[in-house]
Protein backbone atom coordinates (compact mmCIF):
# COMPACT_ATOMS: atom_id res chain seq x y z
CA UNK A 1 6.73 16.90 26.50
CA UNK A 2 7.76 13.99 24.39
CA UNK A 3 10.44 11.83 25.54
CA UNK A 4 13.68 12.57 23.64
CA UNK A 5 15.68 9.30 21.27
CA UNK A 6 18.49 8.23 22.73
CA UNK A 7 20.74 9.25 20.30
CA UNK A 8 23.21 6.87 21.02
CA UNK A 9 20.79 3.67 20.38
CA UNK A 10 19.08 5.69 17.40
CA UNK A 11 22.51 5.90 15.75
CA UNK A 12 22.41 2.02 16.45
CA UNK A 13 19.39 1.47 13.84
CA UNK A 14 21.38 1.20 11.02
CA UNK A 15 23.07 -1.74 11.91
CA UNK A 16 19.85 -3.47 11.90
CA UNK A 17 19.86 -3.26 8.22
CA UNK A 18 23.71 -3.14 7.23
CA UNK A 19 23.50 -7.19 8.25
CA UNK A 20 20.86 -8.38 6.27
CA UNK A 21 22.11 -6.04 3.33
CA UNK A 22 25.73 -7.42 3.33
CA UNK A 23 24.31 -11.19 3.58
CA UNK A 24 22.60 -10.55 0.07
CA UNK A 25 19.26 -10.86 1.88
CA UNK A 26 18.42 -6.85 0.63
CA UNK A 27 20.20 -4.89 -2.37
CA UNK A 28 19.82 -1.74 -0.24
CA UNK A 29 17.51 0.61 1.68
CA UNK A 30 16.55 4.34 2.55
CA UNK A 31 15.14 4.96 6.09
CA UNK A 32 13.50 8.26 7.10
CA UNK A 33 12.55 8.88 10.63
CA UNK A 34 10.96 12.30 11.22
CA UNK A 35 9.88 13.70 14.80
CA UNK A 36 8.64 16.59 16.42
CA UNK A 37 8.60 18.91 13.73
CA UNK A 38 12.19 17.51 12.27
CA UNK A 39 14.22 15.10 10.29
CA UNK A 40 15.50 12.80 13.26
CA UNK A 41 17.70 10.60 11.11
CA UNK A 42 17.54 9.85 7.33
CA UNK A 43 19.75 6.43 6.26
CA UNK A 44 20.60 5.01 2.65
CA UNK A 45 22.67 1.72 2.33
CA UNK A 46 23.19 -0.81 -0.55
CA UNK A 47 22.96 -0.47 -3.48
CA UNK A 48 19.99 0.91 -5.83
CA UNK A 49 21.07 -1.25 -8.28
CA UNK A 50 23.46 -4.36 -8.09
CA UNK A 51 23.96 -4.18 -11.71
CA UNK A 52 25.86 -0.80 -11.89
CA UNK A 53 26.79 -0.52 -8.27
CA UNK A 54 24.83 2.43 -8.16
CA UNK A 55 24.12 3.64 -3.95
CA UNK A 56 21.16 4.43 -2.69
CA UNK A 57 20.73 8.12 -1.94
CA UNK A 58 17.92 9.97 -0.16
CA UNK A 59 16.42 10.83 -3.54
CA UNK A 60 16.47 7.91 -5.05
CA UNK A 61 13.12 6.42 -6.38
CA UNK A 62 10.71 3.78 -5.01
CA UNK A 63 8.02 1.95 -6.51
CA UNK A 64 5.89 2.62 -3.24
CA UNK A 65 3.55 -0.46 -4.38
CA UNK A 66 0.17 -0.77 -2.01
CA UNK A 67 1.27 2.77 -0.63
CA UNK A 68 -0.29 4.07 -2.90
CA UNK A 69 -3.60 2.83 -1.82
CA UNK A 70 -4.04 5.84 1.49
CA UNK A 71 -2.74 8.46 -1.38
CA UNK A 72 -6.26 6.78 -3.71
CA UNK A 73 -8.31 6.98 -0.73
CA UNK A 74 -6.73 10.52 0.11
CA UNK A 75 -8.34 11.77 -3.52
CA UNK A 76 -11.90 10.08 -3.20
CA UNK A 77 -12.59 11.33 0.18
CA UNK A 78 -11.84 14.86 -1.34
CA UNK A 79 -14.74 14.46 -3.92
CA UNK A 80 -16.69 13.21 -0.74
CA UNK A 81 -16.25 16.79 0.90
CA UNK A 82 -17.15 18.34 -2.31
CA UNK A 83 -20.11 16.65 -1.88
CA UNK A 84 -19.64 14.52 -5.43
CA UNK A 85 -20.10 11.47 -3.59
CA UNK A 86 -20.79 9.71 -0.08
CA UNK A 87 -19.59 6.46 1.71
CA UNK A 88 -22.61 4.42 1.16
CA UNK A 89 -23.01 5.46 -2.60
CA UNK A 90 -22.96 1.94 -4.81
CA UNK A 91 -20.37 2.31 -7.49
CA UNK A 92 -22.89 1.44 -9.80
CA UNK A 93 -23.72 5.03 -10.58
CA UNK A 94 -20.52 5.70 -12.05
CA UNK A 95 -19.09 2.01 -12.89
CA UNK A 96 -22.44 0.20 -15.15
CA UNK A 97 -18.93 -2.66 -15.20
CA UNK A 98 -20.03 -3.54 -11.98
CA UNK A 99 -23.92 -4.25 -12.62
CA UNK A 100 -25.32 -7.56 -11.65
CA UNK A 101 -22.39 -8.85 -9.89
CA UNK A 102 -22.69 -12.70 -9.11
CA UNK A 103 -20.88 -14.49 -6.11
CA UNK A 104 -18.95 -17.49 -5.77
CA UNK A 105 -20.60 -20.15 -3.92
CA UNK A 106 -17.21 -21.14 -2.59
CA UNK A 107 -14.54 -18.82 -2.94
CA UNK A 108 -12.20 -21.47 -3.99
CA UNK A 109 -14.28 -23.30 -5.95
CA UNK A 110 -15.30 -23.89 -9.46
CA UNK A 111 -16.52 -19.96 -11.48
CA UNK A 112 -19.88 -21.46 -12.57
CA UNK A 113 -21.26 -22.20 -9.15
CA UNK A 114 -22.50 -18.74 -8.42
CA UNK A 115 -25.41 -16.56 -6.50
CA UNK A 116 -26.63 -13.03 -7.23
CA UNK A 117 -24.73 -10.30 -5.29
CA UNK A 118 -27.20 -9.36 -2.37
CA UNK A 119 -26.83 -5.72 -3.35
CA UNK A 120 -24.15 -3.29 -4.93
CA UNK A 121 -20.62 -2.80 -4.34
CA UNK A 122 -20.58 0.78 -2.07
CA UNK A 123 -17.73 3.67 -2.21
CA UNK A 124 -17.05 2.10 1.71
CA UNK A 125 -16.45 -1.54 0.63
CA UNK A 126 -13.69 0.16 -1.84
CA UNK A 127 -11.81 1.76 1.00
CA UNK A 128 -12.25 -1.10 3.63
CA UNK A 129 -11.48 -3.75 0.97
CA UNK A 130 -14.73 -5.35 1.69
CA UNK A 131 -16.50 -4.91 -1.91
CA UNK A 132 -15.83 -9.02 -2.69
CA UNK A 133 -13.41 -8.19 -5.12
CA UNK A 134 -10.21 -10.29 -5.39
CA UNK A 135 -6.54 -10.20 -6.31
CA UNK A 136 -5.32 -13.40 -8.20
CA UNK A 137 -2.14 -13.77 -5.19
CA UNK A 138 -4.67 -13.38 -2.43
CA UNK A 139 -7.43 -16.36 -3.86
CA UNK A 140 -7.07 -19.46 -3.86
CA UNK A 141 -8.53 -21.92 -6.55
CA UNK A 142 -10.31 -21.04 -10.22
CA UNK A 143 -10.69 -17.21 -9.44
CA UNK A 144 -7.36 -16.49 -8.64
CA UNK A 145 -6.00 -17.72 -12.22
CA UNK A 146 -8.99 -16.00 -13.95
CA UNK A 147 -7.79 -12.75 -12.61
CA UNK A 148 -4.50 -13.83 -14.38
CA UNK A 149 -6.19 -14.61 -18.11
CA UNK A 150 -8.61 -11.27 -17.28
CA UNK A 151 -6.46 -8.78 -16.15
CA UNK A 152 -2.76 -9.75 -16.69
CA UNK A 153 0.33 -9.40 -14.65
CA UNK A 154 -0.56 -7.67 -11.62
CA UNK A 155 2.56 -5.31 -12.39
CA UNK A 156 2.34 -4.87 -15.55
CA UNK A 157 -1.29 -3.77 -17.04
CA UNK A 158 -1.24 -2.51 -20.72
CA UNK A 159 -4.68 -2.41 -20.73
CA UNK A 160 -6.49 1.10 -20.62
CA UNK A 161 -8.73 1.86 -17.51
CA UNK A 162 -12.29 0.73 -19.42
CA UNK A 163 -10.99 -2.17 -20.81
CA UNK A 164 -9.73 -3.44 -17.78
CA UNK A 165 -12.88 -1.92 -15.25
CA UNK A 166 -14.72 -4.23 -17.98
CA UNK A 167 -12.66 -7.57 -17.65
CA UNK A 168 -12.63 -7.32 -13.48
CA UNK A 169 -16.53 -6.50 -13.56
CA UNK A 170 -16.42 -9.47 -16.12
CA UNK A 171 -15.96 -11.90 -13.05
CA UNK A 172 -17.00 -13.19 -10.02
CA UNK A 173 -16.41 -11.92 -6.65
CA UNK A 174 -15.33 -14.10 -4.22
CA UNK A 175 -17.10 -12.95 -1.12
CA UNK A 176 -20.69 -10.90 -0.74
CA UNK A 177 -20.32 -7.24 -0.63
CA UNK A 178 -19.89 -5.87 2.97
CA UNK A 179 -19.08 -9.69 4.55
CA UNK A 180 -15.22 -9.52 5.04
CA UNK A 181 -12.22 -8.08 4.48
CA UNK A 182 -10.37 -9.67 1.11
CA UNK A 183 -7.62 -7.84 -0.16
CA UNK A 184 -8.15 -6.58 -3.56
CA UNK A 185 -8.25 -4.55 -6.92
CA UNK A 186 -10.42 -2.35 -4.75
CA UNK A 187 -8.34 0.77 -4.64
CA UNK A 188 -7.62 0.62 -8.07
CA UNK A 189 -11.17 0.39 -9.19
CA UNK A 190 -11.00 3.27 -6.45
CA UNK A 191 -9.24 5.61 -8.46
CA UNK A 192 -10.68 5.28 -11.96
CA UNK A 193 -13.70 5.71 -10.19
CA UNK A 194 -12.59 9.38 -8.78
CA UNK A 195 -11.75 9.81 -12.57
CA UNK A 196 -15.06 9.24 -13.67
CA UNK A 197 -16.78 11.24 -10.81
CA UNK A 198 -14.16 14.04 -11.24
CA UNK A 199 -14.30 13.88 -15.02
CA UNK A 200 -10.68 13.86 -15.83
CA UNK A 201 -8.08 11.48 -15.75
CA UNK A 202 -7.39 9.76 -12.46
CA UNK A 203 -3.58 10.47 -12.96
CA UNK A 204 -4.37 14.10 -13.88
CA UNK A 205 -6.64 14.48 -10.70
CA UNK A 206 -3.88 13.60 -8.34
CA UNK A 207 -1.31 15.74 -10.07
CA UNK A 208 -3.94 19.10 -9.51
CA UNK A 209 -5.39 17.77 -6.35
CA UNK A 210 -2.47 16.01 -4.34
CA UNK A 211 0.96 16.17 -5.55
CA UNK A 212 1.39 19.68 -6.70
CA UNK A 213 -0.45 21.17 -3.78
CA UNK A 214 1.90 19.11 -1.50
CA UNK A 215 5.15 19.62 -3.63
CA UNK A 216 5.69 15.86 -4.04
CA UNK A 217 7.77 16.34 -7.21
CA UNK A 218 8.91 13.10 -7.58
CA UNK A 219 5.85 11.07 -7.42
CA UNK A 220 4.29 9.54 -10.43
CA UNK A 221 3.08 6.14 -11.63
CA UNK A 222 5.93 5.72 -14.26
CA UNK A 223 9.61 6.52 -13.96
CA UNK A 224 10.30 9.40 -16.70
CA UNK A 225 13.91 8.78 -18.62
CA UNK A 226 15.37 11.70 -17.53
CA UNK A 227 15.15 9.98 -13.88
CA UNK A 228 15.79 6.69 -14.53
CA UNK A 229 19.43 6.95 -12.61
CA UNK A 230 17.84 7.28 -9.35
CA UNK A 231 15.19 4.37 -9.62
CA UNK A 232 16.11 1.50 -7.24
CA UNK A 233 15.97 -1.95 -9.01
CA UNK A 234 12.94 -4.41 -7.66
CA UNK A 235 14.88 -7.90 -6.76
CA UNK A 236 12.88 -11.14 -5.80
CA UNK A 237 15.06 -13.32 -4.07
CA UNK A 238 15.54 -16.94 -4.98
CA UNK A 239 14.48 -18.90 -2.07
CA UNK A 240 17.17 -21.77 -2.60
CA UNK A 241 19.84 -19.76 -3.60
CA UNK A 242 19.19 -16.76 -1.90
CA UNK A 243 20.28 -14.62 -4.91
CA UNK A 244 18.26 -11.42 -5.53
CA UNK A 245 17.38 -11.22 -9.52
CA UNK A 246 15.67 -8.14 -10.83
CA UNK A 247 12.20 -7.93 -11.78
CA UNK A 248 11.09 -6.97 -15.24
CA UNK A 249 8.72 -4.07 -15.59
CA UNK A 250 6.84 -2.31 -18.73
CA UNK A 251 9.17 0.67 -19.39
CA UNK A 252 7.29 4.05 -20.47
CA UNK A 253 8.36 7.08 -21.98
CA UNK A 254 4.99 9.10 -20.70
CA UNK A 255 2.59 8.02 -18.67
CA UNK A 256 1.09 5.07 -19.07
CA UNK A 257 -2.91 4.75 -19.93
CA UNK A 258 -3.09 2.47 -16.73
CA UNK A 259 -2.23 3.77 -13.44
CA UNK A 260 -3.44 1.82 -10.51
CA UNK A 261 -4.61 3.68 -7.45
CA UNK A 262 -3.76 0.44 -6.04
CA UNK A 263 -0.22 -0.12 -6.39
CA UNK A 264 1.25 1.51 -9.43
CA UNK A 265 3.25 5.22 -7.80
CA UNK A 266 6.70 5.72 -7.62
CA UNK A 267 7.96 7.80 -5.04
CA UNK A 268 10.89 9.18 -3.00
CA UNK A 269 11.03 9.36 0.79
CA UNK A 270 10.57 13.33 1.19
CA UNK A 271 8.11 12.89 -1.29
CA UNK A 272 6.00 10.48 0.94
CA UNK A 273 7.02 11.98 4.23
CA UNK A 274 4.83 15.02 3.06
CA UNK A 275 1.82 13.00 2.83
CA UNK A 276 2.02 11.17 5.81
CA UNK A 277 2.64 14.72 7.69
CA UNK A 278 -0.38 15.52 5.81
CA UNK A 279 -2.55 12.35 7.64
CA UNK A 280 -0.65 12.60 11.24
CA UNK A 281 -1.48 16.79 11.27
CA UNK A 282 -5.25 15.94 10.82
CA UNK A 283 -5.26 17.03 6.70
CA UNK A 284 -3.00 20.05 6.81
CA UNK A 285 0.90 20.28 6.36
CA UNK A 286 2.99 23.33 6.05
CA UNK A 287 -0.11 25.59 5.46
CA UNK A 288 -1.68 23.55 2.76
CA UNK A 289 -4.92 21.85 3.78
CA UNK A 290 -6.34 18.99 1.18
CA UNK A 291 -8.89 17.11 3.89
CA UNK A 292 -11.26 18.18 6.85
CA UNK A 293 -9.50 16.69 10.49
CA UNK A 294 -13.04 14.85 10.67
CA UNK A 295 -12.72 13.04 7.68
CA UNK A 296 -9.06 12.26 8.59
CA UNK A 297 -10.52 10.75 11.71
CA UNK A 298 -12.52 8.28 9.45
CA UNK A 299 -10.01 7.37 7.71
CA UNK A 300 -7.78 6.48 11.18
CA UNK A 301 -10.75 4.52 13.05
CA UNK A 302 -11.38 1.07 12.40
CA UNK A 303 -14.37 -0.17 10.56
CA UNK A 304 -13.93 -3.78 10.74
CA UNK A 305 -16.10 -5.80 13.07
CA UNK A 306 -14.84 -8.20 15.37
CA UNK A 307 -15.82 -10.53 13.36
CA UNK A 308 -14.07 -9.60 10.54
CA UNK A 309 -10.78 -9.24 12.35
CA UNK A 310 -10.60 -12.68 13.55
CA UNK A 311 -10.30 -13.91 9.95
CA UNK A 312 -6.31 -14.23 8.83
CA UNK A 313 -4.63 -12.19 6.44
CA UNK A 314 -2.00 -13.57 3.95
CA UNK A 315 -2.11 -16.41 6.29
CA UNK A 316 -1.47 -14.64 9.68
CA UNK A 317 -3.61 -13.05 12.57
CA UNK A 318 -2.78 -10.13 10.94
CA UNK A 319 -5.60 -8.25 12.86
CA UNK A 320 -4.28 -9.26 16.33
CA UNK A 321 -4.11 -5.50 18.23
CA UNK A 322 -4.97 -3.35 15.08
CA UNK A 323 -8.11 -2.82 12.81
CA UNK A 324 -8.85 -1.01 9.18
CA UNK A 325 -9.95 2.13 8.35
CA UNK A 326 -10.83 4.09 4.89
CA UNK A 327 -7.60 2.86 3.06
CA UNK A 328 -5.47 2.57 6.12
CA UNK A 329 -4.30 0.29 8.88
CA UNK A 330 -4.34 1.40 12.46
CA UNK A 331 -2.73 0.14 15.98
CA UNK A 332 -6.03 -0.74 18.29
CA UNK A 333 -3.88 -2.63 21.16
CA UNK A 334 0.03 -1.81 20.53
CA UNK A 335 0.98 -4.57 23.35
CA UNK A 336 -1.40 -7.16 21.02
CA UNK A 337 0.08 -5.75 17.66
CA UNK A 338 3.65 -6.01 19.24
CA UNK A 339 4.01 -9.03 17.66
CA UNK A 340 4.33 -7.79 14.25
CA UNK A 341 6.36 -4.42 14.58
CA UNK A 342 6.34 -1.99 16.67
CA UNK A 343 4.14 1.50 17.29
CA UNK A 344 1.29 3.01 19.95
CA UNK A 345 -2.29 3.11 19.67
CA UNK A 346 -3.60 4.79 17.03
CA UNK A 347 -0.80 4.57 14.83
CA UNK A 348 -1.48 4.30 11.33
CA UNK A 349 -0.16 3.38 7.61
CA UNK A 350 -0.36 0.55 4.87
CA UNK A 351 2.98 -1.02 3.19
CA UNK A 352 3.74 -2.02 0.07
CA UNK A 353 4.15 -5.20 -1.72
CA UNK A 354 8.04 -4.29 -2.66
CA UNK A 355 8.79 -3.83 1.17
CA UNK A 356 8.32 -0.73 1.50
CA UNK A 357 6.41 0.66 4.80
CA UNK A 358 5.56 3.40 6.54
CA UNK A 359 3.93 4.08 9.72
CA UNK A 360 2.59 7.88 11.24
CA UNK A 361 2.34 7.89 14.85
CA UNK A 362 0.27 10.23 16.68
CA UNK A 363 1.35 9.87 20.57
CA UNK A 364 5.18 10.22 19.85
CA UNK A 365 4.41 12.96 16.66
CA UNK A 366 6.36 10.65 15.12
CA UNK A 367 6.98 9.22 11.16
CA UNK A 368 8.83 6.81 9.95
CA UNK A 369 9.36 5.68 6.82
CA UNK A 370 10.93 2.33 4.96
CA UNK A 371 12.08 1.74 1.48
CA UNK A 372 13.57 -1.19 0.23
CA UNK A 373 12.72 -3.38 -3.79
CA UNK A 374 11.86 -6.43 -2.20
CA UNK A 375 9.27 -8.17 -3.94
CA UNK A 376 6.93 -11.16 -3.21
CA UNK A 377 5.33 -13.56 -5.54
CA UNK A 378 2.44 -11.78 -6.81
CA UNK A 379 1.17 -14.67 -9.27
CA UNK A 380 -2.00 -16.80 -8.64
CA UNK A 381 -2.63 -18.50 -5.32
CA UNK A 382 0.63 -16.57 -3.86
CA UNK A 383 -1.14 -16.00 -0.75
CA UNK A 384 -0.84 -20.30 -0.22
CA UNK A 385 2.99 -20.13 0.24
CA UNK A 386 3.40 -16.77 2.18
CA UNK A 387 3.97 -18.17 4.87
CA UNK A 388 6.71 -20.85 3.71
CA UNK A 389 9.93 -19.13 3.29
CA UNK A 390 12.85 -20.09 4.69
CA UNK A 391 14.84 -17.60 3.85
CA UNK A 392 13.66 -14.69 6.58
CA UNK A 393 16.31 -11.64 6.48
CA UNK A 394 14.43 -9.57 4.37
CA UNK A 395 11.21 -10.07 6.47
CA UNK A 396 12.47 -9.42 9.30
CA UNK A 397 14.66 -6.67 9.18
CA UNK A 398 11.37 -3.98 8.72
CA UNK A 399 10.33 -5.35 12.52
CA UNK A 400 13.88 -5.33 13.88
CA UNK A 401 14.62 -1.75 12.38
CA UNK A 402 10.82 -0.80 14.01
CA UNK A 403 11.60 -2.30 17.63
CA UNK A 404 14.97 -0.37 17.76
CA UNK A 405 13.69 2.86 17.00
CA UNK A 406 10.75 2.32 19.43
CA UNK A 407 13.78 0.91 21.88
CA UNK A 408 15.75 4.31 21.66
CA UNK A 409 12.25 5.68 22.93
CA UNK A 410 12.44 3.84 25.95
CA UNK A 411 9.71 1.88 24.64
């Protein structure tokens, strides 16, 4: 049997937060730790919005950012048990946008100096983020601003899914198909391509397939009026000041014709908590079963090659004691991986660019779950000053709130 939390140093966690919350480093955050079948400890502080003094509350609405890219991955590998597609399928056959691909010859150099892609982007190099593809705040050079003039705000597409499939297949990748891991517009070209395969909307797909089965009512990739009240503002934080200001985002009244597999949900904590059950019980959670405990395997095991790994990430060894899997990162050597956060092999999960994190852990049956609206710079060559802030409480409260919940584990 599992070790028990020491309830006394679990009540402790809080505090972790309350002082980087009260020095204006974080408007406010909802924590969910759930264990062993129950809700160990659920926290909200701060404020959801600084504006109106509004609190945080359990329900109160996230925009989950990159975690939505497992929920994506979640609804292709569906259409792969239906048979619909396979892993080493190229894309081709459903996206013509991504024909003829060319290659930089240097990924931060000029857009002209290009070679022909060796072969086809697959249905794998989606879900590993090894297709080539770029994002404009990951590259560095010419490409990155291209994806800026192509595609628009990162946050804020207006474009409909064809038009923009058409402007990304319109460029260059960066790196050959299958050769490394470069974080990208791959899980968004992800879902429109379970739209196509599927034949219905992408959005619509996830409503029938995922959310409804699971009774996440509160996820969606726009924030409907009548639930505006309970969305937490995004702040970016001025690095010389330190004063959070909010960030603008396209308001809808229905959904919007883009929705990004990639970053674009909204969610709740309860909502997500379901879904990461869902990946932690093998595919099944509280009788409803969307994926085979094989193919949640895949999706848990690492796929990148040694080689791969020892590239950096956003500037850091980010691969030091963990690996990638189909649309989700996973805990190889927890005493290597210490360094970051905090979790045993085999744990698995994929944060967001707002903060927000979440992590399922299969030795201590264990998930926990972060929310804050925290955002980094997401414009063009972002990825060159990630490392350079001075200002660190909103970084590192996520690891200190991690290590203390591991600590009340005796771990």
């Amino acid at each position: 049997m599992s070790k028990a939390f020491d309830k006394a140093a679990l009540d402790g966690a809080p505090a972790v937060l309350a002082g980087v919350i009260d020095a204006g480093d974080l408007s406010g955050a909802v924590t969910l730790i759930w264990r062993d079948g129950e809700i160990a400890q659920v926290t909200t502080q701060g404020k959801r919005s600084l504006e109106t003094g509004a609190p945080m509350t359990r329900d109160t609405l996230f925009r989950i950012a990159s975690m939505t890219k497992p929920i994506t991955t979640v609804a292709a590998l569906m259409l792969l048990e239906s048979g619909d597609l396979s892993l080493d399928d190229p894309i081709t056959k459903w996206l013509p946008e991504f024909k003829g691909m060319s290659v930089l010859n240097d990924p931060t150099g000029p857009l002209d100096a290009v070679s022909p892609a060796a072969r086809d982007i697959t249905v794998d190099d989606l879900m590993t983020h090894r297709a080539g593809l770029a994002y404009g705040f990951t590259s560095i050079g010419p490409i990155a601003h291209a994806h800026q003039r192509a595609l628009g705000d990162v946050l804020n597409s207006a474009m409909t899914p064809d038009a923009w499939l058409a402007a990304l297949g319109s460029l260059p990748l960066s790196f050959q198909p299958g050769e490394r891991f470069h974080y990208s517009h791959s899980t968004d070209v992800l879902g429109f391509l379970v739209g196509r395969v599927a034949g219905i909307d992408f959005r619509q797909f996830l409503f029938d397939r995922v959310f409804r089965p699971l009774g996440m009512v509160d996820t969606d990739f726009y924030i409907p009026p009548e639930k505006r009240d309970r969305a937490a503002v995004v702040y970016r934080q001025d690095e010389a000041t330190g004063a959070l200001s909010p960030v603008t985002f396209l308001s809808h009244d229905t959904p919007p014709a883009y929705c990004g597999g990639g970053g674009g949900l909204v969610s709740t904590a309860d909502d997500y908590l379901k879904f990461a059950r869902l990946l932690l019980n093998g595919g099944e959670v509280d009788g409803v079963r969307l994926l085979k405990s094989e193919t949640v395997d895949l999706m848990r095991t690492n796929r990148l090659t040694d080689a791969q790994r020892a590239i950096p990430f956003m500037g850091m060894p980010f691969w030091m004691g963990q690996g990638f899997g189909l649309g989700l990162s996973v805990i190889t050597d927890a005493e290597k991986q210490a360094w970051m956060g905090a979790g045993s092999d085999g744990s698995f999960g994929w944060p967001g660019a707002f903060g927000t994190w979440w992590q399922a852990d299969p030795v201590e049956n264990m998930v926990l779950i972060y929310l804050i609206q925290n955002s980094m710079e997401l414009g063009p060559e972002a990825v060159a000053n990630a490392g350079q802030s001075q200002r660190l409480g909103a970084r590192i409260a996520l690891p200190m709130w991690q290590k203390t919940v591991y600590a009340a584990l005796g771990k």
